[in-house]
PDB file of N, CA and C in Angstrom:
ATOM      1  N   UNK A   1      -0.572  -3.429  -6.882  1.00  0.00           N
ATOM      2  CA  UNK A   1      -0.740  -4.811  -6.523  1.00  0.00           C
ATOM      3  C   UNK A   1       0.315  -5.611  -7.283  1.00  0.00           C
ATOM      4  N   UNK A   2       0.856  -6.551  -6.851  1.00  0.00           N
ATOM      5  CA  UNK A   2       1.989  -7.705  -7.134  1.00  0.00           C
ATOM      6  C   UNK A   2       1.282  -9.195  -6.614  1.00  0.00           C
ATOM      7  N   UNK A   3       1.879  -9.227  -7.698  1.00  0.00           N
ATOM      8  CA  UNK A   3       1.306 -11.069  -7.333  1.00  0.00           C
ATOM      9  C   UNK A   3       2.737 -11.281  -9.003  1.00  0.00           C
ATOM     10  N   UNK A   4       3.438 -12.865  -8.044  1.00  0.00           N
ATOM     11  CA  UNK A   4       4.199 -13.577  -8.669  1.00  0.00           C
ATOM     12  C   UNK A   4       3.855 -14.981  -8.910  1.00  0.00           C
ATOM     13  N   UNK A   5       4.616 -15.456  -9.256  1.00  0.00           N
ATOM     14  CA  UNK A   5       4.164 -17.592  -9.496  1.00  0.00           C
ATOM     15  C   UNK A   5       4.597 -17.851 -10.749  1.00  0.00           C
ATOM     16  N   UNK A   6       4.897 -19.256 -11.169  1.00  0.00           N
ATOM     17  CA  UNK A   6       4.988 -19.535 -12.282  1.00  0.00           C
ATOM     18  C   UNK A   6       3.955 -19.487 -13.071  1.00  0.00           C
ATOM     19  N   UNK A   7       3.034 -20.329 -12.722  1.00  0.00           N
ATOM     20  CA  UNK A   7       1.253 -20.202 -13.923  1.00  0.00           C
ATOM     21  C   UNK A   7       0.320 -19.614 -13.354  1.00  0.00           C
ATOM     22  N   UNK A   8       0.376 -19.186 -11.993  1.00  0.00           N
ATOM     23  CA  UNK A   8      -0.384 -18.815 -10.806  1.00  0.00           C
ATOM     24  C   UNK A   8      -0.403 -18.240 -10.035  1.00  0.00           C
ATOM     25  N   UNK A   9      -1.108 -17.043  -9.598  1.00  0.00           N
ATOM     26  CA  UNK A   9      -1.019 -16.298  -8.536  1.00  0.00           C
ATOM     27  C   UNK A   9      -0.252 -17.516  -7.199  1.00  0.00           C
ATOM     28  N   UNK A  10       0.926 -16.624  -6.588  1.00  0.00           N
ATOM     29  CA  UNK A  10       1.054 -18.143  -5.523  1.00  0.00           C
ATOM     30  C   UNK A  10       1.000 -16.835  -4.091  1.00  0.00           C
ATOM     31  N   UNK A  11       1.438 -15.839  -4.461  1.00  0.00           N
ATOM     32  CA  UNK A  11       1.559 -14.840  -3.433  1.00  0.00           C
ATOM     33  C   UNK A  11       1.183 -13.392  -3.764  1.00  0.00           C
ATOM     34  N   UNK A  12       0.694 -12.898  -3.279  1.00  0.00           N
ATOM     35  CA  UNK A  12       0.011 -10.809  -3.105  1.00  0.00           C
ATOM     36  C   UNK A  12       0.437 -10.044  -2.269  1.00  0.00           C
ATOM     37  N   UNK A  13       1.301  -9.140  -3.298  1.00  0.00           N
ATOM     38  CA  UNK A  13       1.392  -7.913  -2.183  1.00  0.00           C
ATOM     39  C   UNK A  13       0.866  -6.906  -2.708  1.00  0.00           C
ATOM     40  N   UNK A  14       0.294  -6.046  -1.617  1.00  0.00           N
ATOM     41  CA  UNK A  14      -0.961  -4.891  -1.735  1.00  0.00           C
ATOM     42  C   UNK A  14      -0.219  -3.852  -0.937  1.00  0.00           C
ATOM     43  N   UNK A  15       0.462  -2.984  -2.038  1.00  0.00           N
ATOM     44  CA  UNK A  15       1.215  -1.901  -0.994  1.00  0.00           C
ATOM     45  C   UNK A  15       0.344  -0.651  -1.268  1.00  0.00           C
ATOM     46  N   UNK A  16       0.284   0.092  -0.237  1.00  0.00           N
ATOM     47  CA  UNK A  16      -0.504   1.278  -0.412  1.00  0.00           C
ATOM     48  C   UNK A  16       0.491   2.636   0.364  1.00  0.00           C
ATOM     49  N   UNK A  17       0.546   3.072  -0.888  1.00  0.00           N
ATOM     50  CA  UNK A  17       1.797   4.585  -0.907  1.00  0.00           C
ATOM     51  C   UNK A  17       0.623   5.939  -1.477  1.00  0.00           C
ATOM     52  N   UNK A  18       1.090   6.452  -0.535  1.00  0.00           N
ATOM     53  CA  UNK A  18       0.047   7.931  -0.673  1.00  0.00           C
ATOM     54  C   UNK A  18       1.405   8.682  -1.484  1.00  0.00           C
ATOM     55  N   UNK A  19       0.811   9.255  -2.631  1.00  0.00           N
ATOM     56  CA  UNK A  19       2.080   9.835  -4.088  1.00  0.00           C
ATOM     57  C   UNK A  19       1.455  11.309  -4.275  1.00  0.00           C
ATOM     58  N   UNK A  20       1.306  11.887  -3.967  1.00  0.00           N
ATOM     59  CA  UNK A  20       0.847  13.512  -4.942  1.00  0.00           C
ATOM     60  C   UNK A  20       1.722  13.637  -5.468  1.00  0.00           C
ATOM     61  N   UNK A  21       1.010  14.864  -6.702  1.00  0.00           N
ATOM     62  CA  UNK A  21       1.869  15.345  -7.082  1.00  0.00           C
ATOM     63  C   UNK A  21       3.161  15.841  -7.411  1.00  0.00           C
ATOM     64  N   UNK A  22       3.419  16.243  -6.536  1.00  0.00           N
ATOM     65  CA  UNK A  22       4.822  16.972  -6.160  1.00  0.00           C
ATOM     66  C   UNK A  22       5.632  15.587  -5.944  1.00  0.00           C
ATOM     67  N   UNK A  23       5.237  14.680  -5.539  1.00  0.00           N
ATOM     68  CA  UNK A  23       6.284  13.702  -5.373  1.00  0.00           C
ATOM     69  C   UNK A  23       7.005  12.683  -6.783  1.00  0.00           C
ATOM     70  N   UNK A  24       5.386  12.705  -7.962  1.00  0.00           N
ATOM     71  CA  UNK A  24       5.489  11.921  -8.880  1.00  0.00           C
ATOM     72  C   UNK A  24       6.805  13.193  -9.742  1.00  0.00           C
ATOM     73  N   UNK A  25       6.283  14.329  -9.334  1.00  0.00           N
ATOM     74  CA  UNK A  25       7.339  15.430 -10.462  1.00  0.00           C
ATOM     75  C   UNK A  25       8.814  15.366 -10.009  1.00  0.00           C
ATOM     76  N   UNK A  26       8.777  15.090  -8.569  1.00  0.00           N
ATOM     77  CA  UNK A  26      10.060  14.469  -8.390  1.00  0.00           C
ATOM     78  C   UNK A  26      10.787  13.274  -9.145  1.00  0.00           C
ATOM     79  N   UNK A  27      10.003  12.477  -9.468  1.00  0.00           N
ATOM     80  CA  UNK A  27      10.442  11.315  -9.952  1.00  0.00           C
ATOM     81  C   UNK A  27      10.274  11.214 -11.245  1.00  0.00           C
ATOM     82  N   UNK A  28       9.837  12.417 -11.872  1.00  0.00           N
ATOM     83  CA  UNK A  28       9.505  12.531 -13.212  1.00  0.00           C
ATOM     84  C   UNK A  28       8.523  11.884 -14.029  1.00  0.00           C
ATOM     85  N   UNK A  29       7.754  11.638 -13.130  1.00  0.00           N
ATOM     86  CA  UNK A  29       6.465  11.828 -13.303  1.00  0.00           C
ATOM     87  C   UNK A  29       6.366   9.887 -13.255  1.00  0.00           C
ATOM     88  N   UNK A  30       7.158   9.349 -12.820  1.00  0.00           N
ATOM     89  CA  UNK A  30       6.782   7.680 -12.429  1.00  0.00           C
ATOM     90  C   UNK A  30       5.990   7.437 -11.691  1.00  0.00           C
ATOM     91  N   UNK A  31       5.258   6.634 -12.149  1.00  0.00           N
ATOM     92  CA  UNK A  31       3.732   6.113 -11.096  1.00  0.00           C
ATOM     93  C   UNK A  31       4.311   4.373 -10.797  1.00  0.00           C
ATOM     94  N   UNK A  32       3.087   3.968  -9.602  1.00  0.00           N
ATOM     95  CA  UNK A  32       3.101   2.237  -9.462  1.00  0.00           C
ATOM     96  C   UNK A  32       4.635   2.078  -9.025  1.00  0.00           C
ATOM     97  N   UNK A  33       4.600   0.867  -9.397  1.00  0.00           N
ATOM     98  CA  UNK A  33       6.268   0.251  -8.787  1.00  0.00           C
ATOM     99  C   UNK A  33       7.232   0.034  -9.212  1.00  0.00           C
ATOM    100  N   UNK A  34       7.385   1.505 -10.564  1.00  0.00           N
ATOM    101  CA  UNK A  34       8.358   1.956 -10.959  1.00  0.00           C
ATOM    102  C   UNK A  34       8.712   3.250 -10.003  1.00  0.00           C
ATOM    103  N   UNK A  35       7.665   4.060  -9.842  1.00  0.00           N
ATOM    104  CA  UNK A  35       8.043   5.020  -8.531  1.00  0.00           C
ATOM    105  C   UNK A  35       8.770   4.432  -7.322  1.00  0.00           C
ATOM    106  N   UNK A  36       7.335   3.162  -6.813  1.00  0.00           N
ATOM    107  CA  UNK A  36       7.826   2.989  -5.620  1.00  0.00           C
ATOM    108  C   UNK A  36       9.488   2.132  -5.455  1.00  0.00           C
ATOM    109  N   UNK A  37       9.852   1.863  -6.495  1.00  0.00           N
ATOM    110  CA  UNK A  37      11.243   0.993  -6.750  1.00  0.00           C
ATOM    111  C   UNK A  37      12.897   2.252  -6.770  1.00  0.00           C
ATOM    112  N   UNK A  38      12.609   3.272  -7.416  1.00  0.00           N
ATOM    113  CA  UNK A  38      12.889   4.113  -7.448  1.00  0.00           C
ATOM    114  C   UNK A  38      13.024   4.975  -6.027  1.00  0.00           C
ATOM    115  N   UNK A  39      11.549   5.477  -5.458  1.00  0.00           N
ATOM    116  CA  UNK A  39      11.628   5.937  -3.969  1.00  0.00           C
ATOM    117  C   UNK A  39      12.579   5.081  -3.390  1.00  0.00           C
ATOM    118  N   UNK A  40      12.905   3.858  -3.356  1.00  0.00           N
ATOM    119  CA  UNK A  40      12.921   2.994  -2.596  1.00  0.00           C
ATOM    120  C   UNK A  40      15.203   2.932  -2.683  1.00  0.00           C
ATOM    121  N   UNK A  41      14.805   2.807  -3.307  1.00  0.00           N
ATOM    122  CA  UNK A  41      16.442   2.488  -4.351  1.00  0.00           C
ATOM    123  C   UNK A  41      17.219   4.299  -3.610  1.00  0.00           C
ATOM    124  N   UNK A  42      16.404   5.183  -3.382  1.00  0.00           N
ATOM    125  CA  UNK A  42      16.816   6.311  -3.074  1.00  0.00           C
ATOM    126  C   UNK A  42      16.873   6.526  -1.892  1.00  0.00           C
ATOM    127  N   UNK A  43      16.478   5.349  -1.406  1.00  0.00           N
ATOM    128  CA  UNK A  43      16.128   5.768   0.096  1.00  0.00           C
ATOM    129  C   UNK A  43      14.780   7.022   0.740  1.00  0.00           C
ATOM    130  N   UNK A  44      14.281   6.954  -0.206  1.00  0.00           N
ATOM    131  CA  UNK A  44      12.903   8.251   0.209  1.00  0.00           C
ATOM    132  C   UNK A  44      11.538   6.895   0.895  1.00  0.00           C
ATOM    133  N   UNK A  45      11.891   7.192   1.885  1.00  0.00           N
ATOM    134  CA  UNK A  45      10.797   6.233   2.844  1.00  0.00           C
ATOM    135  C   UNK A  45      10.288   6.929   3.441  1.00  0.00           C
ATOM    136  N   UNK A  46       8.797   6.544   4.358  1.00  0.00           N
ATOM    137  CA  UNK A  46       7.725   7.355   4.564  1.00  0.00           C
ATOM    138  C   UNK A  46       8.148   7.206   6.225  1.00  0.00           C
ATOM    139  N   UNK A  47       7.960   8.502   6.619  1.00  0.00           N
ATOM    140  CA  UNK A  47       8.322   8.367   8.501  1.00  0.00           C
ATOM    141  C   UNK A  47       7.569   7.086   9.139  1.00  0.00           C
ATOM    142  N   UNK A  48       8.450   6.570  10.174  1.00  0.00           N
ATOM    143  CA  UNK A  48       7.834   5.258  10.454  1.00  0.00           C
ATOM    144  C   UNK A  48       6.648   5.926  11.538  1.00  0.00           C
ATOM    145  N   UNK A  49       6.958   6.743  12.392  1.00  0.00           N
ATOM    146  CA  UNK A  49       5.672   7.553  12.976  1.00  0.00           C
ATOM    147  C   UNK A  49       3.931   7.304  12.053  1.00  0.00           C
ATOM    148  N   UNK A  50       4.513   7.996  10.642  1.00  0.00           N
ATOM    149  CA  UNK A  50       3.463   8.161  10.300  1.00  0.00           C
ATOM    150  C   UNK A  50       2.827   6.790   9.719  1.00  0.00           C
ATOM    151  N   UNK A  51       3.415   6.010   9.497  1.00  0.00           N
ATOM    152  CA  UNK A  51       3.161   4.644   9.382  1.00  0.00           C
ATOM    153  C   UNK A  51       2.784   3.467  10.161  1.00  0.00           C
ATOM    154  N   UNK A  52       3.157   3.619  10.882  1.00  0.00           N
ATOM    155  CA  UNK A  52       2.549   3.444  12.090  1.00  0.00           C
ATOM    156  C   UNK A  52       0.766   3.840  12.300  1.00  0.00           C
ATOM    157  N   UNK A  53       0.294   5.037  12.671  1.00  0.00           N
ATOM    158  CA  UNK A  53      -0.466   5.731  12.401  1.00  0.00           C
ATOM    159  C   UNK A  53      -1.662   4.818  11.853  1.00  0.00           C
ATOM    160  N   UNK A  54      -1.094   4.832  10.784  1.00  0.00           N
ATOM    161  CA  UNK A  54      -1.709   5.042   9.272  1.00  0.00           C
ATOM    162  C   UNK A  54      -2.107   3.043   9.411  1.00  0.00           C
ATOM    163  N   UNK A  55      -0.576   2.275   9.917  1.00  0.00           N
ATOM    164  CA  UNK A  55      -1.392   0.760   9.635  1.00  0.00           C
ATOM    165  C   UNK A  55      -2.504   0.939  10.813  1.00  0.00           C
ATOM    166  N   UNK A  56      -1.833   1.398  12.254  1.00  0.00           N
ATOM    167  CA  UNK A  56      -3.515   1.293  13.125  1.00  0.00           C
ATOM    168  C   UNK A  56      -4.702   1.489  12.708  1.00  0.00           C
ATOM    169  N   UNK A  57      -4.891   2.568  12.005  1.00  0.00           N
ATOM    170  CA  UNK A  57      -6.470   3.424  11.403  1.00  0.00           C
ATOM    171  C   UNK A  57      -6.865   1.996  10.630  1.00  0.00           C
ATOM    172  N   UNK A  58      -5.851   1.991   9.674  1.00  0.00           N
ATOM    173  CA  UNK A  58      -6.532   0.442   8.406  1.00  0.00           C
ATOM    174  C   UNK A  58      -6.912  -0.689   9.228  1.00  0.00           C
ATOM    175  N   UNK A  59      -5.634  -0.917  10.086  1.00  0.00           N
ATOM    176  CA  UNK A  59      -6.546  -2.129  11.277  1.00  0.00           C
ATOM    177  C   UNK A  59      -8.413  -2.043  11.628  1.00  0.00           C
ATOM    178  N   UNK A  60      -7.999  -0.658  12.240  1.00  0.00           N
ATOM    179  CA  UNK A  60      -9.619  -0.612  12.950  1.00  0.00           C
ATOM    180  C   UNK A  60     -10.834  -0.812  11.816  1.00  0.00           C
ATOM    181  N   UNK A  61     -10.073  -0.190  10.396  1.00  0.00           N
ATOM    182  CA  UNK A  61     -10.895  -0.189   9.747  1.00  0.00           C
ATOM    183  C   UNK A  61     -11.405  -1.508   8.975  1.00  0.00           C
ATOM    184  N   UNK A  62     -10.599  -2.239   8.792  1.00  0.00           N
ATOM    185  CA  UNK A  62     -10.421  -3.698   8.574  1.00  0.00           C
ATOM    186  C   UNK A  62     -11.301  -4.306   9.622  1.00  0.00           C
ATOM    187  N   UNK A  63     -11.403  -4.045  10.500  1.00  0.00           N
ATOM    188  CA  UNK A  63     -12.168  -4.742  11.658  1.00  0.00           C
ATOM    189  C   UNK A  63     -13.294  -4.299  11.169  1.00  0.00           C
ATOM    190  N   UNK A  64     -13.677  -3.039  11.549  1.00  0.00           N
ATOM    191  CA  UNK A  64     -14.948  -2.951  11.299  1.00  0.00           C
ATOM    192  C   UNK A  64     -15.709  -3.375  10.073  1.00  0.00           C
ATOM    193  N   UNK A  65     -15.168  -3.784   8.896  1.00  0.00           N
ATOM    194  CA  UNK A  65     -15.437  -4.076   7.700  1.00  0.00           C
ATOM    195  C   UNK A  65     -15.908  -5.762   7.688  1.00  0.00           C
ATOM    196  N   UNK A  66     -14.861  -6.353   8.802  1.00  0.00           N
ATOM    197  CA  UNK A  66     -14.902  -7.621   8.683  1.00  0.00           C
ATOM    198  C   UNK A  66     -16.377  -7.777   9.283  1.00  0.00           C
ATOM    199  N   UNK A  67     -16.608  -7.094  10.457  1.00  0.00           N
ATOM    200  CA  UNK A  67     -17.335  -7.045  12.049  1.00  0.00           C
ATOM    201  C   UNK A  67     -19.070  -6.809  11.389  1.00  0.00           C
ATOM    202  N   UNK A  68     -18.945  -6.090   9.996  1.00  0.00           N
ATOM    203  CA  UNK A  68     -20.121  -5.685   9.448  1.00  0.00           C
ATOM    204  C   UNK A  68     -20.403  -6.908   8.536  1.00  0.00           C
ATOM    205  N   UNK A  69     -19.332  -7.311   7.954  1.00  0.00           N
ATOM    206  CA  UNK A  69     -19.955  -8.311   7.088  1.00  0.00           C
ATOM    207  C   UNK A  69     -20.351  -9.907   7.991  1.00  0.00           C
ATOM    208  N   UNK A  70     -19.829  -9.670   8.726  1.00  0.00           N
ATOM    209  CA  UNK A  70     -20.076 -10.822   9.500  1.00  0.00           C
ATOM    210  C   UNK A  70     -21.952 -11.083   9.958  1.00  0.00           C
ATOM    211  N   UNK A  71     -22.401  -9.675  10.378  1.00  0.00           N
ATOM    212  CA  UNK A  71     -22.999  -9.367  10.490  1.00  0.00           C
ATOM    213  C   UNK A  71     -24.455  -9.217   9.951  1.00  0.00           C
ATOM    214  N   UNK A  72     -24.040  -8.814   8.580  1.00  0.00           N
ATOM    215  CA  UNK A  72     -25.120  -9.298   7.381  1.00  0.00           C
ATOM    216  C   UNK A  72     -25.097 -10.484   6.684  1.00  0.00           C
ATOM    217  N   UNK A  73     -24.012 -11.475   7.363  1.00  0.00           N
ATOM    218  CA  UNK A  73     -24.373 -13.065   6.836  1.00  0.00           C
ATOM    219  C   UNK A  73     -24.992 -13.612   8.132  1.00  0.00           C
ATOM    220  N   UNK A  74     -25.656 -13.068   9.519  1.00  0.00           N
ATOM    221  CA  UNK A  74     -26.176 -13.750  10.248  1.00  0.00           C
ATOM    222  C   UNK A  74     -27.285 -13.570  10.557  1.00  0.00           C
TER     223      UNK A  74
END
């Protein structure tokens, strides 16, 4: 999670990177957004296929999360 501002949260970003193992030993063992700055700087990006994918599923799942709570406030 990232959040910048001068005295105050003013903006959030919530990136979510799937890391095993084998990837952190690549990077020597960097976690968070020293890895992901690094991946990034190297050009090691995640197939857009699978990303793709991966934001649909969170969509639906986001929905349904919203769709339930909505639900138990009525």
């Amino acid at each position: 999670m990232w959040s910048y501002g001068r005295d105050a949260r003013k903006h959030l970003h919530i990136a979510v990177q799937p890391v095993t193992a084998e990837v952190r030993a690549r990077y020597g063992g960097l976690r968070s957004e020293q890895l992901q700055a690094r991946m990034l700087a190297e050009g090691d990006e995640p197939d857009i296929t699978e990303v793709e994918q991966y934001c649909e599923r969170a969509r639906e799942l986001f929905r349904a999360i919203a769709d339930n709570s909505a639900e138990d406030r009525s």
